[in-house]
Protein backbone atom coordinates (compact mmCIF):
# COMPACT_ATOMS: atom_id res chain seq x y z
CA UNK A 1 0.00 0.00 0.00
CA UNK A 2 1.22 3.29 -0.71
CA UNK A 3 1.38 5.89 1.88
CA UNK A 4 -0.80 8.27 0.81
CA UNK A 5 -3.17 6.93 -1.81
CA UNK A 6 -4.88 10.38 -1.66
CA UNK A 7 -3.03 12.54 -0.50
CA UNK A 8 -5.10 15.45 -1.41
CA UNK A 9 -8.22 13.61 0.53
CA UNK A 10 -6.21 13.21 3.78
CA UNK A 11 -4.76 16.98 4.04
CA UNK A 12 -8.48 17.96 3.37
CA UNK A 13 -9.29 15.75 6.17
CA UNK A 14 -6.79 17.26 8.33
CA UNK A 15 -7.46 20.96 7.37
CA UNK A 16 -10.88 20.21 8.01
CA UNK A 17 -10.28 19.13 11.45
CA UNK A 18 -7.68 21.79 12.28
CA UNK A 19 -9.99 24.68 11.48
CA UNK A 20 -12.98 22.59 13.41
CA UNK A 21 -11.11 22.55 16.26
CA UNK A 22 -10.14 26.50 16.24
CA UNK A 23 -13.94 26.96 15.82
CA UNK A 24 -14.63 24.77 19.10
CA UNK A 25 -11.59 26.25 21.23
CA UNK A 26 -13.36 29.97 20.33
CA UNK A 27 -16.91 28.18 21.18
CA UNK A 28 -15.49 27.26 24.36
CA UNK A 29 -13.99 30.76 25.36
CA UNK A 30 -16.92 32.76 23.79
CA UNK A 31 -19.85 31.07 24.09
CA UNK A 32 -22.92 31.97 22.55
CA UNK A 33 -21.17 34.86 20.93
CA UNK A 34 -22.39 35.43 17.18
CA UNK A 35 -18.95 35.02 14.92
CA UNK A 36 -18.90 37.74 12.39
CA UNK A 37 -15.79 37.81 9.35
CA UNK A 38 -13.74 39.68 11.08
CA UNK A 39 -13.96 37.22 13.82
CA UNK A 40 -13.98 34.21 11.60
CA UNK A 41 -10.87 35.41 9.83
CA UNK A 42 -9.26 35.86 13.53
CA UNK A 43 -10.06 32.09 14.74
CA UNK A 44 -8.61 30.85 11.19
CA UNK A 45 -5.70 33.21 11.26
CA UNK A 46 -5.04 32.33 15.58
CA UNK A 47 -4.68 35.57 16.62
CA UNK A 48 -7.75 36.20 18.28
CA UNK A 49 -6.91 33.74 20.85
CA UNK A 50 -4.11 35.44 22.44
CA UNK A 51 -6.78 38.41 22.94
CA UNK A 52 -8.64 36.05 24.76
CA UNK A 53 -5.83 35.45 26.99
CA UNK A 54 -4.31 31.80 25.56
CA UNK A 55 -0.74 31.80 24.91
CA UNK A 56 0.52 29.36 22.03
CA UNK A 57 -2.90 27.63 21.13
CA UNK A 58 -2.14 28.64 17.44
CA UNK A 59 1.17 27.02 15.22
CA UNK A 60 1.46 28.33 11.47
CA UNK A 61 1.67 24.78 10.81
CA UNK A 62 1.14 23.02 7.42
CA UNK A 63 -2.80 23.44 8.15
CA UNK A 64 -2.26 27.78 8.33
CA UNK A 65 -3.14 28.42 4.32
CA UNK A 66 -6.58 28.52 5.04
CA UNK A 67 -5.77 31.81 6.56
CA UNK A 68 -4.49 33.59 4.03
CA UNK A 69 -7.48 36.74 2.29
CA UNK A 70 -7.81 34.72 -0.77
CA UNK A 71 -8.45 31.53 0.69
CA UNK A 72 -10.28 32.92 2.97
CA UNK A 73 -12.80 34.79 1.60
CA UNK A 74 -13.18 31.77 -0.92
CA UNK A 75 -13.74 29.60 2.09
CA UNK A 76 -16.27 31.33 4.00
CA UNK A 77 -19.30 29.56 2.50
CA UNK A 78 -17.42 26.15 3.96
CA UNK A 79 -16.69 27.93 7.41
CA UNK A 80 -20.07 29.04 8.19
CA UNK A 81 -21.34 25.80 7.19
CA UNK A 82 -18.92 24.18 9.95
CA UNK A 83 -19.94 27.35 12.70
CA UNK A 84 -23.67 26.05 12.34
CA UNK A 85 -22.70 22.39 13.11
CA UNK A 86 -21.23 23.52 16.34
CA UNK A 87 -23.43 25.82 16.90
CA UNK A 88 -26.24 22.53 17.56
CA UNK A 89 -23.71 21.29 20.99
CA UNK A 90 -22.78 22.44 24.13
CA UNK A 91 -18.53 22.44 24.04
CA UNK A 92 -18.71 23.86 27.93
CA UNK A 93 -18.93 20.53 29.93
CA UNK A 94 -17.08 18.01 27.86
CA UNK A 95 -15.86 14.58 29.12
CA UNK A 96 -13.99 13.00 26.42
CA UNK A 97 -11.84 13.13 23.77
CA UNK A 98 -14.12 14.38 20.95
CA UNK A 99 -11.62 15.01 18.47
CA UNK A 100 -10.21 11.83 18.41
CA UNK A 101 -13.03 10.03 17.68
CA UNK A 102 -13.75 12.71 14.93
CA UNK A 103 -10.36 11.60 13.50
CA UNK A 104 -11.05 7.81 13.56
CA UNK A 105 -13.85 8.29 11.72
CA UNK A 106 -12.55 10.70 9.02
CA UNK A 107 -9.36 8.63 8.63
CA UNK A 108 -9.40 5.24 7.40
CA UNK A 109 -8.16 2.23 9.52
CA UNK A 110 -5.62 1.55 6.78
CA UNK A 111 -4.04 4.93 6.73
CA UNK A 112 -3.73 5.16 10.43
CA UNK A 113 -1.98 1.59 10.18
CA UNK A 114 0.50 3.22 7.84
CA UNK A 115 1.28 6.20 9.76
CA UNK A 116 1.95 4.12 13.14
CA UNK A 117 -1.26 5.88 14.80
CA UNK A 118 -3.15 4.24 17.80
CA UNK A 119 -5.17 6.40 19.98
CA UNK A 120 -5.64 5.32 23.65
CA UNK A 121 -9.31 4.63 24.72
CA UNK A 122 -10.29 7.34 27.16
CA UNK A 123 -11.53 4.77 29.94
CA UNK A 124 -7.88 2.94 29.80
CA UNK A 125 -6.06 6.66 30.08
CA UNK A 126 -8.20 7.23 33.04
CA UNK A 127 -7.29 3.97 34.93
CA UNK A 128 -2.86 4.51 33.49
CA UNK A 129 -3.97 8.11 35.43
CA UNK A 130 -5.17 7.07 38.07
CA UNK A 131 -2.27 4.76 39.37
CA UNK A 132 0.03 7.53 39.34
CA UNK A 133 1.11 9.57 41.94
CA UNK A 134 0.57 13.37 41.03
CA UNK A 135 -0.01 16.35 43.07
CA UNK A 136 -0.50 19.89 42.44
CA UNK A 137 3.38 20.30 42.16
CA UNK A 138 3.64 16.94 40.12
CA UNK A 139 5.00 17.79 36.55
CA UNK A 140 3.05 15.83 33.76
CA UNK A 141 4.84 15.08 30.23
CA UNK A 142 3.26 12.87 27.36
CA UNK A 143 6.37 12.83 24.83
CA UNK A 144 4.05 11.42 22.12
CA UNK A 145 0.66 13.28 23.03
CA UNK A 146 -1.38 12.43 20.15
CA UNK A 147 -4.84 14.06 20.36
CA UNK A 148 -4.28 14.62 24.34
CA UNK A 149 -6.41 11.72 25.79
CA UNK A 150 -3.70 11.46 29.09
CA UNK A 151 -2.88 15.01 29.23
CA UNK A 152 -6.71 15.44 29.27
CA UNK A 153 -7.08 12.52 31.77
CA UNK A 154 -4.32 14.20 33.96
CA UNK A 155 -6.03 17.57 33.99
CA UNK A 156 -9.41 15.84 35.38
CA UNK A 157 -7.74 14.46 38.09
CA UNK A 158 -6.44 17.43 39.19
CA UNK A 159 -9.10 19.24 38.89
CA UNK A 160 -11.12 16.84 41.16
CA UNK A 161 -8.21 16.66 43.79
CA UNK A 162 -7.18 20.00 43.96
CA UNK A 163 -10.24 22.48 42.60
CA UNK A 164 -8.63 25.42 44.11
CA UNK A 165 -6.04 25.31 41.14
CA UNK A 166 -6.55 27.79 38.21
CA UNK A 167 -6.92 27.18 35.30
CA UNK A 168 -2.89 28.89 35.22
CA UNK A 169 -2.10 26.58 37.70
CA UNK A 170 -2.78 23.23 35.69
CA UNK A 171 -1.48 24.81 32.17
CA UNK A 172 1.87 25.32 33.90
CA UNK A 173 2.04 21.17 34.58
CA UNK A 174 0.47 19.66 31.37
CA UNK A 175 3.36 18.94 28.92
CA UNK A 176 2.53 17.76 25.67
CA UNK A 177 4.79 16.85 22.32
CA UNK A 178 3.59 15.33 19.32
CA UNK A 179 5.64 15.08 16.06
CA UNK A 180 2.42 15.46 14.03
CA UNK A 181 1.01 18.87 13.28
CA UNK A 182 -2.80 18.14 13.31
CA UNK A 183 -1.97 15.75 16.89
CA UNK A 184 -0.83 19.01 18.21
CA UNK A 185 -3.03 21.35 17.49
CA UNK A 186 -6.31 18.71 18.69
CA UNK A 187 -4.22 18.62 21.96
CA UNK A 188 -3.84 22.07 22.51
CA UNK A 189 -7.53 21.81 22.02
CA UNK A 190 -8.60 18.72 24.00
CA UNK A 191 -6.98 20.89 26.91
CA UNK A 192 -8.93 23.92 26.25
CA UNK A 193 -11.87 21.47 26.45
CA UNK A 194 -10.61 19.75 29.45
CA UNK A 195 -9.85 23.43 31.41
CA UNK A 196 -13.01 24.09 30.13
CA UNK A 197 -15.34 26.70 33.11
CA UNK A 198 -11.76 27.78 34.46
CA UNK A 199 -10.64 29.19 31.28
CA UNK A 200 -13.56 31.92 31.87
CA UNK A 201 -13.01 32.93 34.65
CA UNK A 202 -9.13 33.28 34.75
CA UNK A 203 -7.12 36.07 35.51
CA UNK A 204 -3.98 35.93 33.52
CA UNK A 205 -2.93 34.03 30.41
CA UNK A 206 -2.98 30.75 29.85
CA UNK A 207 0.01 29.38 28.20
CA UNK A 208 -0.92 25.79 26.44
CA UNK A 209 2.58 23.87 26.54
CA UNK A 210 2.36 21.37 23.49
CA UNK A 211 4.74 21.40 21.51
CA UNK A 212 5.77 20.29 17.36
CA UNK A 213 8.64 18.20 17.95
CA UNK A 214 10.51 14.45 17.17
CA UNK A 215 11.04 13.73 20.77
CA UNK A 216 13.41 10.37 19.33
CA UNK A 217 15.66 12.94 18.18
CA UNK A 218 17.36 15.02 20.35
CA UNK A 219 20.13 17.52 20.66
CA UNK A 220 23.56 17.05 21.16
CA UNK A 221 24.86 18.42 24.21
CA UNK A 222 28.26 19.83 24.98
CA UNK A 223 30.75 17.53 26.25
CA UNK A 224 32.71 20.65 28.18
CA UNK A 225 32.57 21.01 31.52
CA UNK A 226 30.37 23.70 32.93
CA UNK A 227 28.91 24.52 29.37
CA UNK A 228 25.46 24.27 28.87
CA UNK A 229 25.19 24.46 24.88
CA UNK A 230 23.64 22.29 22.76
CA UNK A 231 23.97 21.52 18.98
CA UNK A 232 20.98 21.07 16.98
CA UNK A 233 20.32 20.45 13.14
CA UNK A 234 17.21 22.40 11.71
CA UNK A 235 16.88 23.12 8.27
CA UNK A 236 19.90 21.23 7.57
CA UNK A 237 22.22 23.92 9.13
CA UNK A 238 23.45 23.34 12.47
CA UNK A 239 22.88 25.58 15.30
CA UNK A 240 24.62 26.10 18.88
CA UNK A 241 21.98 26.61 21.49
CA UNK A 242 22.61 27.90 25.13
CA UNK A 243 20.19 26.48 27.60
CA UNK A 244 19.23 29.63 29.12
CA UNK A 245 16.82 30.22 26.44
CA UNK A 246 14.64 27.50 27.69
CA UNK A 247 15.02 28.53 31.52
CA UNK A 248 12.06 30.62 30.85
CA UNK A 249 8.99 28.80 28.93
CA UNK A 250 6.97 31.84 28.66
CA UNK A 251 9.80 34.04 26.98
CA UNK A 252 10.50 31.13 24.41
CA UNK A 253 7.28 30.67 23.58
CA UNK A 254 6.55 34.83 23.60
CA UNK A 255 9.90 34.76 21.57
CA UNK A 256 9.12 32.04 19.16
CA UNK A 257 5.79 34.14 18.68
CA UNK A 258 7.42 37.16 17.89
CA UNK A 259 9.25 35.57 14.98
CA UNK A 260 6.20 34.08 13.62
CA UNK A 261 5.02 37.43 13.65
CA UNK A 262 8.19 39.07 11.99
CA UNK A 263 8.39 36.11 9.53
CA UNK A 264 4.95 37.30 8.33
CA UNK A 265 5.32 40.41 7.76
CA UNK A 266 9.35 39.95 6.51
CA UNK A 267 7.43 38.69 3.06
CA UNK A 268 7.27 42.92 2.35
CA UNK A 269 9.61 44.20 4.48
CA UNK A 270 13.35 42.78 5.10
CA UNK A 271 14.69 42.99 8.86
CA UNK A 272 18.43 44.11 9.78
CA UNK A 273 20.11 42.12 12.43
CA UNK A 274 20.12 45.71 14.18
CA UNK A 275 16.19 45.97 13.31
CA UNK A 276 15.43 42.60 14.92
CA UNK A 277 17.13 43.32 18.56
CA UNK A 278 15.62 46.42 18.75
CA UNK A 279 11.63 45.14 17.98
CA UNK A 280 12.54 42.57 20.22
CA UNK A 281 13.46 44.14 22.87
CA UNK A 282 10.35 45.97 22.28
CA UNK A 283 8.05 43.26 22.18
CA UNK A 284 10.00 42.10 25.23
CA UNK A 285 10.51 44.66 27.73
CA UNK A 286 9.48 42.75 30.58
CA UNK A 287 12.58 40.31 29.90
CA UNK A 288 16.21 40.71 30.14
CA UNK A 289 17.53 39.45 27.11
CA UNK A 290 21.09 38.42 26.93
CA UNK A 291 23.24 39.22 23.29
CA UNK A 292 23.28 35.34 22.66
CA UNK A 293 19.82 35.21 23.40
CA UNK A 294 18.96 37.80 20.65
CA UNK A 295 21.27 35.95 17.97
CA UNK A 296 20.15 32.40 19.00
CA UNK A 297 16.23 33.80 17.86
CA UNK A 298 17.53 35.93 15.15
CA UNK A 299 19.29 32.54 13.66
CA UNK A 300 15.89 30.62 14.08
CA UNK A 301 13.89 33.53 12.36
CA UNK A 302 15.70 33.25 9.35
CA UNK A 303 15.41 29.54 9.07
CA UNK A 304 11.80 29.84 10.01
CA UNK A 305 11.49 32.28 7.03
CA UNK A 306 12.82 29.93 4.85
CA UNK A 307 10.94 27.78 6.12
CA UNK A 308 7.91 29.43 5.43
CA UNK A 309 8.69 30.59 2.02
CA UNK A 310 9.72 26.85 0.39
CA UNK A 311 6.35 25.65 2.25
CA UNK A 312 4.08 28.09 0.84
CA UNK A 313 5.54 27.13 -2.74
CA UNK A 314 4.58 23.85 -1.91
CA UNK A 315 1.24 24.67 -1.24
CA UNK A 316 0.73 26.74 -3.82
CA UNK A 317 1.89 24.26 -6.92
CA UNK A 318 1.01 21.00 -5.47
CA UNK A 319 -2.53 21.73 -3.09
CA UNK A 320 -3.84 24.98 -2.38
CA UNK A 321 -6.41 25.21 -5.29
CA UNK A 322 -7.44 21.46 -5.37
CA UNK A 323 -8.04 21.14 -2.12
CA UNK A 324 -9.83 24.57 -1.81
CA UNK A 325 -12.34 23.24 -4.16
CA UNK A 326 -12.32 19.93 -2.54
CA UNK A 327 -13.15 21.36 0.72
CA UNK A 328 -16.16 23.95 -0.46
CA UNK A 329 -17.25 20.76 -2.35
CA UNK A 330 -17.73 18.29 0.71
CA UNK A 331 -18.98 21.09 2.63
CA UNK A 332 -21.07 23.12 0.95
């Protein structure tokens, strides 16, 4: 069997369920709220989440060109037809993994096979849960998160155990990492789900800490004593990292967001070395950041950039008008 025998069916699928689940995460935050274009474009595009106070529920992932004006506006037709399916449910009490099941259904057996996937039954996450010894100060890590069935499981229990914790509180220990872009971004959701009534009523952001990676392959770490540098290939171009970037999760990920932002707008408008410490530092204020610190990001803007650039190409010769017309078509 090949690995994709349609290809173009299975990114629709995953588009599909992307944007659905940026459609429930808003439904969850805003509920009951009529969604006008503006606000449409916002949910598709990510940014109106951070508005709403959630850090890093948005990637530009592989799944982001339905956000760009002339998709967009070509796709509103489809999106409104997905607002008035959720618009039928209740997203602010939710006990399972809805997403997951969506998936299974979508996606045949035979292409999960292929792509290793298996999702845990919730019931059997529950019980692996419920064995383990966590606290409000335990730290919880899924390295392969999938759709977020344990991390969703975890978040229960703690919520039962310890109900005084915020919704803050619990973001801060839920550690997810998937290697697949759609796994991540139903996470990030199932959380939002899980978190659910606490979201509302919270006080400060809430920073959702799952994260794209391949957690089989890791860095290389110095071998000198006392250093704390680590050498990493991305983009096939090897980069030295210092650890103190990472002391802070909230500055990378505010960083990291920053750079998505520049790498947007860099498409019209080319950015000095000098011009990127200074927005920055900006942007940043309320950190102190360190001369290796601003190179280390600088480095991993312009490979993001490039990143950005080849995979746009992509889209644009090999996808984005077929599956724009696949997607009004199975939708409208």
């Amino acid at each position: 069997m090949a690995l994709f025998e349609a290809l173009e069916e299975v990114f629709l699928v995953h588009s599909y369920l992307s944007i659905f689940s940026k459609i429930i995460g808003y439904c969850v935050l805003e509920p009951d709220k009529f969604i006008d274009d503006r606000t449409l474009h916002g949910i598709i595009r990510g940014d109106i989440f951070t508005q709403l106070n959630i850090s890093n529920f948005i990637d530009n992932d592989f799944y982001h060109w339905a956000a760009s004006q002339d998709n967009f506006e070509a796709l509103v037709p489809a999106f409104r037809k997905i607002i008035q399916q959720t618009d039928q449910y209740d997203f602010g009490n939710i006990r399972e993994d809805i997403l997951k099941g969506m998936y299974q259904e979508l996606i045949d057996l035979d292409t999960r096979h292929v792509l290793g996937e298996y999702y845990t039954p919730d019931w059997l996450c529950e019980k692996i849960v419920s064995e383990l010894n966590i606290g409000p100060d335990s730290m919880i890590l899924d390295p392969a998160c999938g759709s977020g069935s344990f991390l969703r499981a975890a978040i229960d229990r703690l919520k039962t155990e310890y109900p005084e914790m915020t919704a803050d509180d619990i973001a801060q220990k839920i550690v997810g990492i998937d290697i697949h872009p759609l796994s991540v971004q139903i996470s990030k959701n199932t959380i939002l789900l899980a978190l659910g009534e606490k979201l509302r009523s919270a006080r400060r952001p809430v920073t959702l800490r799952v994260f794209l990676a391949n957690t089989l392959f890791v860095p290389e770490g110095s071998i000198e004593l006392f250093e704390n540098v680590f050498k990493l290939m991305i983009d096939k171009q090897i980069y030295h990292i210092d650890m103190q970037i990472f002391e802070n999760p909230t500055l990378f990920d505010e960083a990291i967001d920053v750079c998505s932002r520049l790498v947007e707008i860099s498409e019209t408008r080319k950015f000095s070395r000098i011009d990127f410490t200074s927005i920055f530092r900006k942007f940043l204020k309320a950190y102190e950041l360190s001369e290796e610190i601003v190179k280390i990001l600088y480095d991993l803007q312009r490979t993001q950039r490039s990143q950005r650039t080849r995979q746009r190409q992509y889209m644009e010769i090999h996808f984005a008008e077929s599956v724009q017309t696949l997607f009004s078509e199975k939708l409208l």
